[in-house]
PDB file of N, CA and C in Angstrom:
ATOM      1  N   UNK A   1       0.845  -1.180   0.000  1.00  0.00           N
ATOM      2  CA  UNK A   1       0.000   0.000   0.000  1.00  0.00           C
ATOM      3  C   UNK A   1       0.889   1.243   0.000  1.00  0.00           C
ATOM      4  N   UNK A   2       0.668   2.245  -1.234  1.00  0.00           N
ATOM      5  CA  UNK A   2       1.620   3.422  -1.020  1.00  0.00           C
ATOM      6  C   UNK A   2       1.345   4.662   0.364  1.00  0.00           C
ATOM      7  N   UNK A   3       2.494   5.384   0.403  1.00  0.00           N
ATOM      8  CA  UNK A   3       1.943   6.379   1.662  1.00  0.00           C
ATOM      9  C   UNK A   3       0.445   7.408   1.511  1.00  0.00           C
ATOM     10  N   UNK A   4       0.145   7.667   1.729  1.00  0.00           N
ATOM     11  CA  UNK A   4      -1.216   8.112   2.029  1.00  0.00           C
ATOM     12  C   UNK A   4      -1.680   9.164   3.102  1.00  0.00           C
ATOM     13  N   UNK A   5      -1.882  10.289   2.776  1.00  0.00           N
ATOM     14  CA  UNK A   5      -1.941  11.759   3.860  1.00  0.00           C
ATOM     15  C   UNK A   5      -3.622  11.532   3.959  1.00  0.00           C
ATOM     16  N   UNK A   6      -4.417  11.631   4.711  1.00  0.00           N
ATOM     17  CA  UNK A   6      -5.612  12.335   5.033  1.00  0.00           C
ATOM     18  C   UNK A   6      -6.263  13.443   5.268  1.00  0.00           C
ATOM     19  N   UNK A   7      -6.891  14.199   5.534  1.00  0.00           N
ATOM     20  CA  UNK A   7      -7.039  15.730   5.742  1.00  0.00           C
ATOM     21  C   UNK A   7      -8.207  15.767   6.859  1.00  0.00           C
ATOM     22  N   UNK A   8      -8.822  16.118   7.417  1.00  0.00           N
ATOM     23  CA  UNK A   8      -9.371  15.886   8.787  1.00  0.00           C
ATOM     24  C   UNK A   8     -10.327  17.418   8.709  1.00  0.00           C
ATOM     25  N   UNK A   9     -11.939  16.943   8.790  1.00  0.00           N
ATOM     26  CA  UNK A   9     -12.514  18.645   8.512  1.00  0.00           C
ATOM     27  C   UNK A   9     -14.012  18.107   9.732  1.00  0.00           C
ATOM     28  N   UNK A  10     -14.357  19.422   9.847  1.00  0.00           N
ATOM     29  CA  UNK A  10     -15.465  19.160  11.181  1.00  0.00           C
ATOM     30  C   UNK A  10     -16.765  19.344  10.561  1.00  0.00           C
ATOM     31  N   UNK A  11     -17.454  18.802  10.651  1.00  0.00           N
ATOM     32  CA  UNK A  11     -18.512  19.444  10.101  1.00  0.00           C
ATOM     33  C   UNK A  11     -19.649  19.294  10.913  1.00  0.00           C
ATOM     34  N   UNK A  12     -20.986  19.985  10.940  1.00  0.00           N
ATOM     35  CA  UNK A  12     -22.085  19.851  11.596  1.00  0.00           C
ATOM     36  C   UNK A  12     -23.687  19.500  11.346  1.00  0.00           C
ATOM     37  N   UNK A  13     -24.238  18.233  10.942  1.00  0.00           N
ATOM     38  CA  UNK A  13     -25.305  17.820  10.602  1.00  0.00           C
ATOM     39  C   UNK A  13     -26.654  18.113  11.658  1.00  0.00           C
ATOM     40  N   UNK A  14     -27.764  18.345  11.080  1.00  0.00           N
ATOM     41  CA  UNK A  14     -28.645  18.907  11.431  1.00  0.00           C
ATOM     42  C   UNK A  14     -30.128  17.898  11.009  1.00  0.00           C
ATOM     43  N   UNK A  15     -30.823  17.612  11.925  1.00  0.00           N
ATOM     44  CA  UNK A  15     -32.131  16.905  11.767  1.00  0.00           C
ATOM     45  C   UNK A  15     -32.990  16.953  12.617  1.00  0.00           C
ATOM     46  N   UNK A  16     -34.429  16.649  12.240  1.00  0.00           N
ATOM     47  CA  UNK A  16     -35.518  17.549  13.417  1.00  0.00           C
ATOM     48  C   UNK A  16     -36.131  15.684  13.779  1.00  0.00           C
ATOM     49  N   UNK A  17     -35.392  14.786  13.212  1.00  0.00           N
ATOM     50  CA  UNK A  17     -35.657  13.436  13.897  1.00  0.00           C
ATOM     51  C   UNK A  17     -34.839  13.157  14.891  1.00  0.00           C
ATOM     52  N   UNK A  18     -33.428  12.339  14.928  1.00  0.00           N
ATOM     53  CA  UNK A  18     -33.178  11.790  15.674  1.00  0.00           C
ATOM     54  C   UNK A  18     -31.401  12.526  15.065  1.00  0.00           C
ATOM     55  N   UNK A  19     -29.997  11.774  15.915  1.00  0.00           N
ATOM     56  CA  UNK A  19     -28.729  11.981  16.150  1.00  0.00           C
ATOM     57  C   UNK A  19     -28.278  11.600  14.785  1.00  0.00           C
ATOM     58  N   UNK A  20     -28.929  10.121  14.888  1.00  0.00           N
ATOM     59  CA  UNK A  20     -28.347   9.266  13.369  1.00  0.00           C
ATOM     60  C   UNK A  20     -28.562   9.971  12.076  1.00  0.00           C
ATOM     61  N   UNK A  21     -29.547  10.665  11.796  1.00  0.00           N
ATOM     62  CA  UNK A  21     -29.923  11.349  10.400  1.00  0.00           C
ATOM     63  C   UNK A  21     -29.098  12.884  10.699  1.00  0.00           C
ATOM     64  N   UNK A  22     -29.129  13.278  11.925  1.00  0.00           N
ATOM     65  CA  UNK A  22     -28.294  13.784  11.467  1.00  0.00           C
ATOM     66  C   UNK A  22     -26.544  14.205  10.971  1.00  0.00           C
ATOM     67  N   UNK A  23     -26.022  13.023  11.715  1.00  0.00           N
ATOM     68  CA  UNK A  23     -24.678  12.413  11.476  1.00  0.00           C
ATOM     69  C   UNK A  23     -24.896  11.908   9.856  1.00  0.00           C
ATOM     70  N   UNK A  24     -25.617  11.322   9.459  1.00  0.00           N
ATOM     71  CA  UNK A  24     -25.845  10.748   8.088  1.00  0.00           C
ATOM     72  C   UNK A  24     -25.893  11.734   6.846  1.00  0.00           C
ATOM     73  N   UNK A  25     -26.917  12.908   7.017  1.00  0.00           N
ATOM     74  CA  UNK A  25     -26.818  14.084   6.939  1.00  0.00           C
ATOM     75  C   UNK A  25     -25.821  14.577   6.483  1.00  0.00           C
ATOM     76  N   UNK A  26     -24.760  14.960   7.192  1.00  0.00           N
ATOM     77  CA  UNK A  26     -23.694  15.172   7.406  1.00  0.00           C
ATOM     78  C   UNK A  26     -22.800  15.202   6.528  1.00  0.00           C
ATOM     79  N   UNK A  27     -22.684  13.570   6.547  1.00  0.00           N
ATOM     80  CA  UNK A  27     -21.397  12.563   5.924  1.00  0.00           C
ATOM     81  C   UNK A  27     -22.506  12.592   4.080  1.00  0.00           C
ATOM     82  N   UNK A  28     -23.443  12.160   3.695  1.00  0.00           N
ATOM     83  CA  UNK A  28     -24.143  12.391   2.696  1.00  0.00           C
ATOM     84  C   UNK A  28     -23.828  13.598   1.588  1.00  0.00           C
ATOM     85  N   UNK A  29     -23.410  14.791   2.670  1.00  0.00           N
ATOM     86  CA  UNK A  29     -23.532  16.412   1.828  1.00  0.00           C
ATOM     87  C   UNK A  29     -21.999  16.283   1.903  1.00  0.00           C
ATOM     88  N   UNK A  30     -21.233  15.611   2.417  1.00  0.00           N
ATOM     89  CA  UNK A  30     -20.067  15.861   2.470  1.00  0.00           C
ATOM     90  C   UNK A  30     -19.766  15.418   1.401  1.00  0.00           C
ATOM     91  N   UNK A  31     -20.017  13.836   0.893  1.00  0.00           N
ATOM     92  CA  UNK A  31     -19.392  12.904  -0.198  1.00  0.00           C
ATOM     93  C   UNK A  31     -20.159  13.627  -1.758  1.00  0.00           C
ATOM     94  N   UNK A  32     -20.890  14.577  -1.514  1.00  0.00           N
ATOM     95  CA  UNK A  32     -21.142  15.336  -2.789  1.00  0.00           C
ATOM     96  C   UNK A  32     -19.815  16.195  -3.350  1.00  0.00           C
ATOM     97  N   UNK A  33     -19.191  17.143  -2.913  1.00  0.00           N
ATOM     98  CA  UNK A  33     -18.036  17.680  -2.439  1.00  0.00           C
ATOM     99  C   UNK A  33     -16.720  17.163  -2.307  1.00  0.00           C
ATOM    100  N   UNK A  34     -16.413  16.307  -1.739  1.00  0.00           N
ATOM    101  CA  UNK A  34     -15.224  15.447  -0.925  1.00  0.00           C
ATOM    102  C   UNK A  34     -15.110  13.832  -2.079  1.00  0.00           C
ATOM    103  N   UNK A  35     -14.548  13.725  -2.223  1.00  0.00           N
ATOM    104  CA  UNK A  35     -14.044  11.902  -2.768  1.00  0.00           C
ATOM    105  C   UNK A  35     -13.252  11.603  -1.525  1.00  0.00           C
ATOM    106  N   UNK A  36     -13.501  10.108  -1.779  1.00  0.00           N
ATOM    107  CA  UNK A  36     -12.908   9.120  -0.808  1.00  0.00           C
ATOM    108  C   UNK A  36     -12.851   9.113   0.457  1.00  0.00           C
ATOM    109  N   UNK A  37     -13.989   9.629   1.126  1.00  0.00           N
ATOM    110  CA  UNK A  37     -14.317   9.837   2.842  1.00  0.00           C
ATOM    111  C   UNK A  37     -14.330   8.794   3.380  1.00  0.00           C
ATOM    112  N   UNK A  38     -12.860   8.502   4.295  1.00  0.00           N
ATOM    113  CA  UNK A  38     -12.806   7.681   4.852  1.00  0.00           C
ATOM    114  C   UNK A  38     -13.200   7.165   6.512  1.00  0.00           C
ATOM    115  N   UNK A  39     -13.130   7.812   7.249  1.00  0.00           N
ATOM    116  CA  UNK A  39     -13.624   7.786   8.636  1.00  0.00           C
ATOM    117  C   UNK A  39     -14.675   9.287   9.357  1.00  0.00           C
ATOM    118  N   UNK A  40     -15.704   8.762  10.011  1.00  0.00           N
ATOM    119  CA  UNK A  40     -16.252   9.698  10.279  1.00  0.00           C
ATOM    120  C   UNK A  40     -16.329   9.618  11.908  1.00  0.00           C
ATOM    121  N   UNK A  41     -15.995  10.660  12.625  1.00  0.00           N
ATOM    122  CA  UNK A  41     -15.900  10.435  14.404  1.00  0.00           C
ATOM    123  C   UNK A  41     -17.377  11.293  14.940  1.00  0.00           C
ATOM    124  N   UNK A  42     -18.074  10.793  15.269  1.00  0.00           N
ATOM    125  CA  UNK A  42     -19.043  11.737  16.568  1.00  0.00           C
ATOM    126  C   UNK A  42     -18.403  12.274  17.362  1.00  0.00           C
ATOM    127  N   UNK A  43     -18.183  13.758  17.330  1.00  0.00           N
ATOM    128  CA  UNK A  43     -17.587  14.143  18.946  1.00  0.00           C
ATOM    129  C   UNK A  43     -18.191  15.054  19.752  1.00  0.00           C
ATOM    130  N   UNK A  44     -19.730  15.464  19.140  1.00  0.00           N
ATOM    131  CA  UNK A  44     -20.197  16.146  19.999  1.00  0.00           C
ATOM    132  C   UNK A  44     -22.020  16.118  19.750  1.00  0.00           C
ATOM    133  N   UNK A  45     -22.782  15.883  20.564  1.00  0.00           N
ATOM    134  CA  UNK A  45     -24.220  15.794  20.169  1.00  0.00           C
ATOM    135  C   UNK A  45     -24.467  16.898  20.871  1.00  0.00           C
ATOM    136  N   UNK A  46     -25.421  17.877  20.229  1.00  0.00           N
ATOM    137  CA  UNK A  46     -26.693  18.607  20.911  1.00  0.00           C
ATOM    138  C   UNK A  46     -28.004  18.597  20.633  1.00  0.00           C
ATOM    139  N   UNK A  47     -28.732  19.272  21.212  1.00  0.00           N
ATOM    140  CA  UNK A  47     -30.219  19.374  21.236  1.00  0.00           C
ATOM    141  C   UNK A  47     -30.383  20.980  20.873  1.00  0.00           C
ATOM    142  N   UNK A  48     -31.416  21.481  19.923  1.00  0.00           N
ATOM    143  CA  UNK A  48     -31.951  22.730  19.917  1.00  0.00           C
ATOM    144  C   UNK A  48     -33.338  22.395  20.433  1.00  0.00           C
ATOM    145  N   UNK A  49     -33.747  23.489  21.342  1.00  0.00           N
ATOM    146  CA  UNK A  49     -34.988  23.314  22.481  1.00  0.00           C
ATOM    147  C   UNK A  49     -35.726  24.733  21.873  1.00  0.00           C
ATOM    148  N   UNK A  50     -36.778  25.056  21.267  1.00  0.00           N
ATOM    149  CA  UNK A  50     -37.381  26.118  21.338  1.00  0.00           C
ATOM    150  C   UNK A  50     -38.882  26.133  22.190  1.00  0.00           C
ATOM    151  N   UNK A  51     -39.612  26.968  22.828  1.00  0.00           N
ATOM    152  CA  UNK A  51     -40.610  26.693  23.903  1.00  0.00           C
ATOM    153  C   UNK A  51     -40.777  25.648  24.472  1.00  0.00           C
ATOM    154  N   UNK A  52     -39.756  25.169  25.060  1.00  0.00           N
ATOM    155  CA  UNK A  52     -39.585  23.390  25.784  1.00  0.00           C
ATOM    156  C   UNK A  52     -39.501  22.347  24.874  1.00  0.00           C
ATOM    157  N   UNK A  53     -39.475  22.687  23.755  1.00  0.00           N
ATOM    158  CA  UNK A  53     -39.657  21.418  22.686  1.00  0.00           C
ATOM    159  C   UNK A  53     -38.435  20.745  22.035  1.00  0.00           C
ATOM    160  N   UNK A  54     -38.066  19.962  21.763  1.00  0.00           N
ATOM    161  CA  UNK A  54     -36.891  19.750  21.221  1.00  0.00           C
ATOM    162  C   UNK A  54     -37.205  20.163  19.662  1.00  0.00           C
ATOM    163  N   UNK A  55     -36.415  20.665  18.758  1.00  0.00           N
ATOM    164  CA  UNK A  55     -36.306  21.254  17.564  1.00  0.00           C
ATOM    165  C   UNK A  55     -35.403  20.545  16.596  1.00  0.00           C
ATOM    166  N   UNK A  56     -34.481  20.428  17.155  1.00  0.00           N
ATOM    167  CA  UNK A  56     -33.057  19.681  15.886  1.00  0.00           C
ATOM    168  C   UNK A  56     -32.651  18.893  16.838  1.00  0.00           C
ATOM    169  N   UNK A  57     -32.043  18.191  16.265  1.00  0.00           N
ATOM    170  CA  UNK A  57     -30.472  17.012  16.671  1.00  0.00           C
ATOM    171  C   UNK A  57     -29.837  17.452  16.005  1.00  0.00           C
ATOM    172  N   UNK A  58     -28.527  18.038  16.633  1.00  0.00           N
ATOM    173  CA  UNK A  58     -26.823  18.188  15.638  1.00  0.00           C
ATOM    174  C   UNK A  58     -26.066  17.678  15.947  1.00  0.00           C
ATOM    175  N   UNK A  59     -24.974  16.944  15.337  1.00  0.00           N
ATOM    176  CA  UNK A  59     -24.170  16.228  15.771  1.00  0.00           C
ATOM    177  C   UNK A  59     -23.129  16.495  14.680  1.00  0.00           C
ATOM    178  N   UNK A  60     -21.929  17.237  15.898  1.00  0.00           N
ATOM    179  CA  UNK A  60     -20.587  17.837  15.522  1.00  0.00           C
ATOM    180  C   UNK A  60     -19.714  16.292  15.307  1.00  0.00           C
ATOM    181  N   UNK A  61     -18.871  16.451  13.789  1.00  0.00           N
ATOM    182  CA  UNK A  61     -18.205  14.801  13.165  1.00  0.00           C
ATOM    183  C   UNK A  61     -16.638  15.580  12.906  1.00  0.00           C
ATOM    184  N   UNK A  62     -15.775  14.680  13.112  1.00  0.00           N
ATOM    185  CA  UNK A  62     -14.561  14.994  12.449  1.00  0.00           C
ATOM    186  C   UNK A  62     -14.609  13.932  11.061  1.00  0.00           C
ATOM    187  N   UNK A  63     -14.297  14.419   9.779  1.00  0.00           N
ATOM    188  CA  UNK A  63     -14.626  13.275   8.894  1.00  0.00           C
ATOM    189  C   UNK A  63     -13.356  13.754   7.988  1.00  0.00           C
ATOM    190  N   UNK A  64     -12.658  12.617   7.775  1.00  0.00           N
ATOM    191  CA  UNK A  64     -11.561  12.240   7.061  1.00  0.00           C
ATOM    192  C   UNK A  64     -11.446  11.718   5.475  1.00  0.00           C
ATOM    193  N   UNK A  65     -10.534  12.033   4.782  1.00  0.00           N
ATOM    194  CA  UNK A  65     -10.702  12.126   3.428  1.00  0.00           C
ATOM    195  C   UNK A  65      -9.184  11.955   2.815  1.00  0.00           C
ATOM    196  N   UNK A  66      -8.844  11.088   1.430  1.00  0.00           N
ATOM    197  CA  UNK A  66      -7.654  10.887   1.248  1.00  0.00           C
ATOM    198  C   UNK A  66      -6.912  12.934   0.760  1.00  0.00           C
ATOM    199  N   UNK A  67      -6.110  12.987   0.867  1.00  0.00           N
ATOM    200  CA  UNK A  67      -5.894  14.365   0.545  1.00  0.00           C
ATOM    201  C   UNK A  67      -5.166  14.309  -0.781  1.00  0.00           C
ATOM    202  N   UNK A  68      -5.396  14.819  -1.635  1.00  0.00           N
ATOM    203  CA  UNK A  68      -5.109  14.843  -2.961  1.00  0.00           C
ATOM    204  C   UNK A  68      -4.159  16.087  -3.510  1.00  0.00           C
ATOM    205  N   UNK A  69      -3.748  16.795  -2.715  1.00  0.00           N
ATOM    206  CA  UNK A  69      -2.808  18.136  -3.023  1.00  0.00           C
ATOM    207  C   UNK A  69      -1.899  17.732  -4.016  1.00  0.00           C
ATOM    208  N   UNK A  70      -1.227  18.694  -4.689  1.00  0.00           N
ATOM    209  CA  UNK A  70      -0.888  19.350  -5.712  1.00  0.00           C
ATOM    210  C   UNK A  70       1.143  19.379  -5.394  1.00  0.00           C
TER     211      UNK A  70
END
């Protein structure tokens, strides 16, 4: 296997269901954009609450990609 750099970017998915869609979300809009996304990390979940209600699931990803520079 030759050497191989990655590039490492954060991104933040958004869904008014559940954590998973919006991690999926996420990684989905990314691979429009990005080739070869290789690992995706959860490192942070929240909740948006408007008048007591829950509103969104976001869930902050570090997601990894072969790096292709020049």
């Amino acid at each position: 296997m030759p050497d191989s750099v990655y590039k490492i970017i954060e991104l933040v998915g958004t869904s008014s269901e559940s954590w998973d869609k919006a991690a999926a979300r996420a990684v989905e809009r990314a691979s429009q954009t990005l080739r070869d996304l290789r690992v995706a990390e959860v490192t942070e979940q929240d909740l948006v609450i408007e008048n007591g209600k829950v509103t969104a699931f976001r869930c902050k990803l570090k997601v990894s990609f072969k790096f292709e520079g020049t």
